[in-house]
Protein backbone atom coordinates (compact mmCIF):
# COMPACT_ATOMS: atom_id res chain seq x y z
CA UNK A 1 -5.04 1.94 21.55
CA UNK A 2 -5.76 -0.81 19.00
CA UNK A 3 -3.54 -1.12 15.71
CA UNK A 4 -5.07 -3.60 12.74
CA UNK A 5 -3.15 -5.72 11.30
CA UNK A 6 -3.28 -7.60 8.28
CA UNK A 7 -0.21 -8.88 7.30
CA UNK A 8 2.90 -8.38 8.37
CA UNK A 9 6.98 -10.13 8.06
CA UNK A 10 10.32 -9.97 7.08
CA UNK A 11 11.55 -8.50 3.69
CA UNK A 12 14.92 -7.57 2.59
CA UNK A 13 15.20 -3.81 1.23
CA UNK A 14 12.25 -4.21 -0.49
CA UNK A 15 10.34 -1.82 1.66
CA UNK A 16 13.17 0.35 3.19
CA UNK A 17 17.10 -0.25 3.64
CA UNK A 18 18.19 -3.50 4.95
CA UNK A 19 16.20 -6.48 6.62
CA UNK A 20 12.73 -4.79 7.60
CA UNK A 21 10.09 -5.81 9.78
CA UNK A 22 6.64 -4.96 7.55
CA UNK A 23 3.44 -4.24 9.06
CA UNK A 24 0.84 -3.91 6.88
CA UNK A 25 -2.54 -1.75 8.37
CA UNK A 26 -6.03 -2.03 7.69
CA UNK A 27 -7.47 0.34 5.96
CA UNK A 28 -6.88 2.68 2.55
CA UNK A 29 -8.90 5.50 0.97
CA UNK A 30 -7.93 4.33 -2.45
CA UNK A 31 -9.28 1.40 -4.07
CA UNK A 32 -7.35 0.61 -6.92
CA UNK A 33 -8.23 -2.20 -9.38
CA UNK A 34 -4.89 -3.32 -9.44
CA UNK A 35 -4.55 -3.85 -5.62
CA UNK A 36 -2.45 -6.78 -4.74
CA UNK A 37 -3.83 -6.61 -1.10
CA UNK A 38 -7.75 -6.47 -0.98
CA UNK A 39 -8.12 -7.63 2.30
CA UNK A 40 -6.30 -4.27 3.60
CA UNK A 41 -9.01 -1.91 1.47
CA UNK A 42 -11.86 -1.89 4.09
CA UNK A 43 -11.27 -0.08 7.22
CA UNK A 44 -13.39 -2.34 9.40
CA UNK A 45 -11.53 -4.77 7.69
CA UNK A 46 -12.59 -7.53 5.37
CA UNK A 47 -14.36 -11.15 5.71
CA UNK A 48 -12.42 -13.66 3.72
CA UNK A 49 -13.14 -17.16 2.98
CA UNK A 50 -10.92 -20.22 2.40
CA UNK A 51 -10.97 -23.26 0.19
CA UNK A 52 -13.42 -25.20 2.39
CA UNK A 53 -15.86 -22.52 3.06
CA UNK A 54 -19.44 -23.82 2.47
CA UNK A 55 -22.25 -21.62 1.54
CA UNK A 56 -23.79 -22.30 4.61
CA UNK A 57 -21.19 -20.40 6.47
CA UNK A 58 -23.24 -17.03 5.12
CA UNK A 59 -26.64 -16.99 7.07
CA UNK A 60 -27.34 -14.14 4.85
CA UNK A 61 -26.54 -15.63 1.68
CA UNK A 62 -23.65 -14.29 0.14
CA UNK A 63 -22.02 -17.64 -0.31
CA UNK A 64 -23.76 -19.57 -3.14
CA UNK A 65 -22.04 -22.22 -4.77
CA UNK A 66 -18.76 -21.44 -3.59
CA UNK A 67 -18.71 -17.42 -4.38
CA UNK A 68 -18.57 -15.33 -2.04
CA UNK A 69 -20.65 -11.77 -2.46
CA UNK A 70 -19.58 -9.04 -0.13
CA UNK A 71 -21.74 -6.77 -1.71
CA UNK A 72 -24.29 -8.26 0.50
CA UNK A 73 -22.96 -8.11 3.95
CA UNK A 74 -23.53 -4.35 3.69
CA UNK A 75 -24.91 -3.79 6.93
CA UNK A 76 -24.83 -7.06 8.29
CA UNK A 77 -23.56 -7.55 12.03
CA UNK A 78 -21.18 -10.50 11.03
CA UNK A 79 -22.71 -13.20 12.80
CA UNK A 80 -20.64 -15.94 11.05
CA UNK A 81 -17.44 -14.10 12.47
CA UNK A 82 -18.42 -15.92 15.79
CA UNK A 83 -18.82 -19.33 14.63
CA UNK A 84 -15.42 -20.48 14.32
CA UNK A 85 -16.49 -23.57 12.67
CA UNK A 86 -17.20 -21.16 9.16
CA UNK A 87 -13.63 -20.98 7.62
CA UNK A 88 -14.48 -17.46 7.34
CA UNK A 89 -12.10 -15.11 9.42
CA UNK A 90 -11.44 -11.17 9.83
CA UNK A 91 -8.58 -9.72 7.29
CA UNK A 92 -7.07 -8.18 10.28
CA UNK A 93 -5.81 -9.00 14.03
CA UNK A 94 -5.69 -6.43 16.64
CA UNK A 95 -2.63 -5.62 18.82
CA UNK A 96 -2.06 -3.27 22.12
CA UNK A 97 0.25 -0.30 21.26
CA UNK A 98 2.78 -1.65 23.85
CA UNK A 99 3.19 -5.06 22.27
CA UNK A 100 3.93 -4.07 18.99
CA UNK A 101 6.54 -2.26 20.50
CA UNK A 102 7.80 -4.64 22.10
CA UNK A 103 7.11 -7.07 19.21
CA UNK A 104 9.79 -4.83 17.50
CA UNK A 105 12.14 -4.59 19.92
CA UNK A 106 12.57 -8.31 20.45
CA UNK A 107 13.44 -8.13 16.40
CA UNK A 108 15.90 -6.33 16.59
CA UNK A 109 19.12 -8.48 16.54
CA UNK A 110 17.27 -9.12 13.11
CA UNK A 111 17.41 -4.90 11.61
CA UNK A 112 20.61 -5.90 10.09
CA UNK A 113 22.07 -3.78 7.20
CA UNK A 114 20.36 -1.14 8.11
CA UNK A 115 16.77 -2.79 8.40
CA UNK A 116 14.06 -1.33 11.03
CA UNK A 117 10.41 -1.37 11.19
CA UNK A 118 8.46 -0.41 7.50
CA UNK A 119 4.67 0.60 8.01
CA UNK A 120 2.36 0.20 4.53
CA UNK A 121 -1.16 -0.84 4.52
CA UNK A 122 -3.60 -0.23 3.22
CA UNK A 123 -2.80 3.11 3.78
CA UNK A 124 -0.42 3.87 6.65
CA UNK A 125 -1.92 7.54 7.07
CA UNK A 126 -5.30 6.27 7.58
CA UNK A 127 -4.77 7.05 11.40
CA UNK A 128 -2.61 9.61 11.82
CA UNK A 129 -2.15 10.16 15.22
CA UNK A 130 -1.79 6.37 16.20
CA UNK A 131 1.09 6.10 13.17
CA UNK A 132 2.64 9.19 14.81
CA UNK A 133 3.07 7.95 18.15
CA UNK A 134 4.15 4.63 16.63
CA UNK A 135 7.13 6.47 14.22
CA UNK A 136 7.98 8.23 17.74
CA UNK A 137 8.27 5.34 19.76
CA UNK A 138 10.24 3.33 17.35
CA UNK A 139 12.74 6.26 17.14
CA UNK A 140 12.96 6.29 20.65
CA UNK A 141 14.05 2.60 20.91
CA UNK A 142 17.01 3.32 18.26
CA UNK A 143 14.65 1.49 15.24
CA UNK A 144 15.34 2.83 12.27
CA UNK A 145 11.61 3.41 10.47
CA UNK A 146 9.97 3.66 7.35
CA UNK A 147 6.98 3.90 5.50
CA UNK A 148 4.84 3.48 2.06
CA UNK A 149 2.22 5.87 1.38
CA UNK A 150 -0.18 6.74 -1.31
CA UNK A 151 0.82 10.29 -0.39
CA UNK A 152 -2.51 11.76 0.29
CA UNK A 153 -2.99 13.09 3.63
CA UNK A 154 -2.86 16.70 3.72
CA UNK A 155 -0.90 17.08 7.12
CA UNK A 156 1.98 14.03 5.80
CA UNK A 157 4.41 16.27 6.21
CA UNK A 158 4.07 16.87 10.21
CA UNK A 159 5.52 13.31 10.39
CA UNK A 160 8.36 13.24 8.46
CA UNK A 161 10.97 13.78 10.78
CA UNK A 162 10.05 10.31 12.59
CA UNK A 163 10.55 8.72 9.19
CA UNK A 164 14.30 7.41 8.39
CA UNK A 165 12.86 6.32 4.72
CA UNK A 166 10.02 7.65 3.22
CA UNK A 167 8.94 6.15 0.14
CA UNK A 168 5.43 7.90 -1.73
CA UNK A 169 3.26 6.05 -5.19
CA UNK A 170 2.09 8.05 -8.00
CA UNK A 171 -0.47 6.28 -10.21
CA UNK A 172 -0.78 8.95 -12.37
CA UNK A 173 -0.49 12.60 -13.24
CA UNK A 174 -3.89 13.55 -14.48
CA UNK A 175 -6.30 14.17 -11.60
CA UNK A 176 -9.47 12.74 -13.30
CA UNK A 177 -7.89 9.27 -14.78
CA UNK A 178 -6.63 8.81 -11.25
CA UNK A 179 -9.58 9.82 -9.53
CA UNK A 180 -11.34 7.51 -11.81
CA UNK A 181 -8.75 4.30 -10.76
CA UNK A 182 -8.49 4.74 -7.33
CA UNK A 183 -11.84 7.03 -5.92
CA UNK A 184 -9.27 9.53 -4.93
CA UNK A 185 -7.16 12.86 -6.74
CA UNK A 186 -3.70 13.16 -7.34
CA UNK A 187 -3.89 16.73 -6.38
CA UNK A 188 -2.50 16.33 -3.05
CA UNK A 189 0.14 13.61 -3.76
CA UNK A 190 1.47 16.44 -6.38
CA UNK A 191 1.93 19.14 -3.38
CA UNK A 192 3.20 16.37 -0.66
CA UNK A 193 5.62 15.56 -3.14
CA UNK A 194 6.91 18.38 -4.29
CA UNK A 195 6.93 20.10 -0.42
CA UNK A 196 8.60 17.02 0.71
CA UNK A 197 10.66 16.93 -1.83
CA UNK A 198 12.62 20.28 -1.02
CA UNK A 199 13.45 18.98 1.97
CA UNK A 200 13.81 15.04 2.31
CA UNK A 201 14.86 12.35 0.50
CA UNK A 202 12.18 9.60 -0.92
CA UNK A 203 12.00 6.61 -3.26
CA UNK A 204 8.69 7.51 -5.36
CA UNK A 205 7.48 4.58 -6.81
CA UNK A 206 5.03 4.62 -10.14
CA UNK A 207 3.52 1.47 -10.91
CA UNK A 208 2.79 0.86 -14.71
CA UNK A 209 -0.06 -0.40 -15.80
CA UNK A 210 -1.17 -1.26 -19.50
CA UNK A 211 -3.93 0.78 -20.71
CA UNK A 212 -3.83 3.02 -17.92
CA UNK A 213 -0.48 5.00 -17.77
CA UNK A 214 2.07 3.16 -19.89
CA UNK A 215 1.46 5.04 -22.60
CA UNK A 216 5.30 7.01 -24.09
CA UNK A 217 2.96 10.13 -24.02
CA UNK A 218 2.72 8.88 -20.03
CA UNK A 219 6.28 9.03 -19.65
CA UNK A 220 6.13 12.70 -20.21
CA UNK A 221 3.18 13.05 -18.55
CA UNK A 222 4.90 12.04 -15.39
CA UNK A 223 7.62 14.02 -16.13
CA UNK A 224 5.83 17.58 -16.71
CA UNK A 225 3.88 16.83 -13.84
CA UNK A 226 7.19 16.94 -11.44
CA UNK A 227 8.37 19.65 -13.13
CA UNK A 228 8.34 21.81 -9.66
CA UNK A 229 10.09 18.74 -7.57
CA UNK A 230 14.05 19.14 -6.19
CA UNK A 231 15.14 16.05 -8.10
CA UNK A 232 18.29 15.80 -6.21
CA UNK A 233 15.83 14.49 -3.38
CA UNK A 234 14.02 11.89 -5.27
CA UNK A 235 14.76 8.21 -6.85
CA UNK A 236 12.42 6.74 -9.21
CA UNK A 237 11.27 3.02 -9.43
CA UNK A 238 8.73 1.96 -11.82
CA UNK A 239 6.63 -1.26 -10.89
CA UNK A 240 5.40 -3.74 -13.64
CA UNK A 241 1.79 -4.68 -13.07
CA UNK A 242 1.45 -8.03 -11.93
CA UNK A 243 -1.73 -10.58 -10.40
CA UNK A 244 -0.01 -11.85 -6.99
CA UNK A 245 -2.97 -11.05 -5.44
CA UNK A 246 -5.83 -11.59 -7.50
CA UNK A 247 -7.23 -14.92 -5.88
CA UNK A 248 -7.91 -12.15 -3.00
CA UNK A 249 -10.68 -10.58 -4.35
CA UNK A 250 -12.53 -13.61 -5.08
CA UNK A 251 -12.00 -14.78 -1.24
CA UNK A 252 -12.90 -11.45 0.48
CA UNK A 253 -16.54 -11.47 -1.97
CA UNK A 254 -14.96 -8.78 -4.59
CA UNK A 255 -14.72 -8.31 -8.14
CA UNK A 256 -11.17 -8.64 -9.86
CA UNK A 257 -11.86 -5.95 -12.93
CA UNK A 258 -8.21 -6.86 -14.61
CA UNK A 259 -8.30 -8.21 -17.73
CA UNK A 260 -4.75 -10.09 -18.01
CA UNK A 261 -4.29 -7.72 -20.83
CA UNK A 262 -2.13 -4.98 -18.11
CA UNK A 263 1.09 -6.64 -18.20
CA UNK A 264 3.50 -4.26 -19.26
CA UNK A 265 6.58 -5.67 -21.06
CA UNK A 266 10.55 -5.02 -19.72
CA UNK A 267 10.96 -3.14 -23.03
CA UNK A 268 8.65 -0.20 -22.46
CA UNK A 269 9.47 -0.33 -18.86
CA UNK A 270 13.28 0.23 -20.31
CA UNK A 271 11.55 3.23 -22.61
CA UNK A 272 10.09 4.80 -19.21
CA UNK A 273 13.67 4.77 -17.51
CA UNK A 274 15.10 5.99 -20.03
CA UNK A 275 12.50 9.37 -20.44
CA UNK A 276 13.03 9.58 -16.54
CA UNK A 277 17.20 9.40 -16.86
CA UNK A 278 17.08 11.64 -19.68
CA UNK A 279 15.02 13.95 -17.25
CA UNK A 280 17.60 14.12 -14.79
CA UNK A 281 15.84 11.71 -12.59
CA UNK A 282 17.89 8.62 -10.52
CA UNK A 283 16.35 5.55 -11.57
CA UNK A 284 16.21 2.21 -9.32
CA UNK A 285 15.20 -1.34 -8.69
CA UNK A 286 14.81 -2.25 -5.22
């Protein structure tokens, strides 16, 4: 059973308790303007390009003059994927079920303070069945796990008792304005959220962006919008939009739609807290 790959190291509670092995797998449902990881949208995974790239890398043309259009390998059989002279390479690299595993294991004198094995993507969820027996194994082999998720799949909850920390996003509470972001509705991330929520802890993290949900109206938004959750189960962390990854879209052939005009400033991020505190909601930076 192959697992895809596209990033993956070492962070410090950043993505789960403790020092954390991070695997990051190809492939998400959503495509969110905003996405700081690009490469991890497209399922079959994505054809980036590198400094040096020349347009005659594309026999197709979708190199001209330096930029890169993947709008135009649509269909194409990737030919330039076997010359390894290109500079052009796969967003992804495959590994055997078995050695992950027993990537992880070897790692493990390094799961201090409480650390383990985090799965994000892309969307973790993507592949249910493979993530399953992945959560199980780690479990097995005393690895404490963990995972990000968009929150979408309608059967998340059958895997929750493999996952030590579970932490879900929220881009926004109206179904339509996040359909219209990310291609996909809120709806289920509302009822994953508040099932899951009556019966597990999570960190739920909203990322703010200007123009899009940073409104003060927002704030309440979010707020009437988990009016059915237990709150006792959830902590809150709000993320300021940021462009870490925007020279990623220009090397896998893809439009960057941000303006520059989406930063949201530490004062309205303070205003957001506050609504959420006031709420009854525990508030964190990890």
């Amino acid at each position: 059973m192959k697992i895809k790959v596209f990033q993956k190291g070492f962070n410090f509670s950043q993505d789960g308790p403790g020092n954390r092995l991070v695997y990051h797998l190809q492939g998400c449902n959503m495509a969110c303007m905003w996405c700081s990881n690009p490469e991890g949208i497209n399922e079959k995974g994505s054809i980036m390009m590198s400094l040096d790239t020349i347009d005659e890398a594309c026999l197709k043309g979708a190199i001209i003059d330096g930029v890169f259009d993947a709008k135009l390998c649509k269909g194409c059989d990737r030919p330039c994927l076997e010359n390894k002279d290109t500079s052009l390479s796969l967003s992804y690299q495959e590994y055997e079920f078995d050695d992950l595993i027993d990537e992880t294991i070897s790692c493990k004198p390094m799961f201090f303070s409480s650390g383990g094995v985090t799965f994000t993507g892309g969307e973790p969820t993507l592949n249910l069945p493979l993530l399953t027996r992945l959560l199980k194994e780690l479990k097995a082999q005393d690895i404490n796990t963990a995972i990000e998720t968009n929150a979408t799949h309608p059967d998340l909850m059958s895997i929750i008792d493999y996952v030590d920390y579970l932490i879900m996003d929220l881009k926004h509470y109206n179904k339509e304005k996040h359909r219209n972001a990310t291609k996909v509705s809120s709806a289920l991330i509302k009822r994953n959220i508040e099932q899951i929520s009556q019966i597990k802890p999570f960190l739920l993290r909203i990322p703010l962006i200007g123009g899009f949900n940073d409104d003060l109206t927002d704030a309440q938004g979010f707020i009437d919008h988990l009016e059915n959750v237990n709150k006792e189960n959830i902590k809150v962390e709000f993320l300021q939009f940021h462009e870490y990854g925007k020279h990623k879209w220009a090397q896998c052939g893809l439009t960057y739609a941000m303006t520059g005009n989406e930063y949201v400033s530490n004062e309205r991020v303070k205003e957001f807290r506050q609504a959420f505190e006031n709420a009854g909601f525990k508030v964190v930076n990890t």
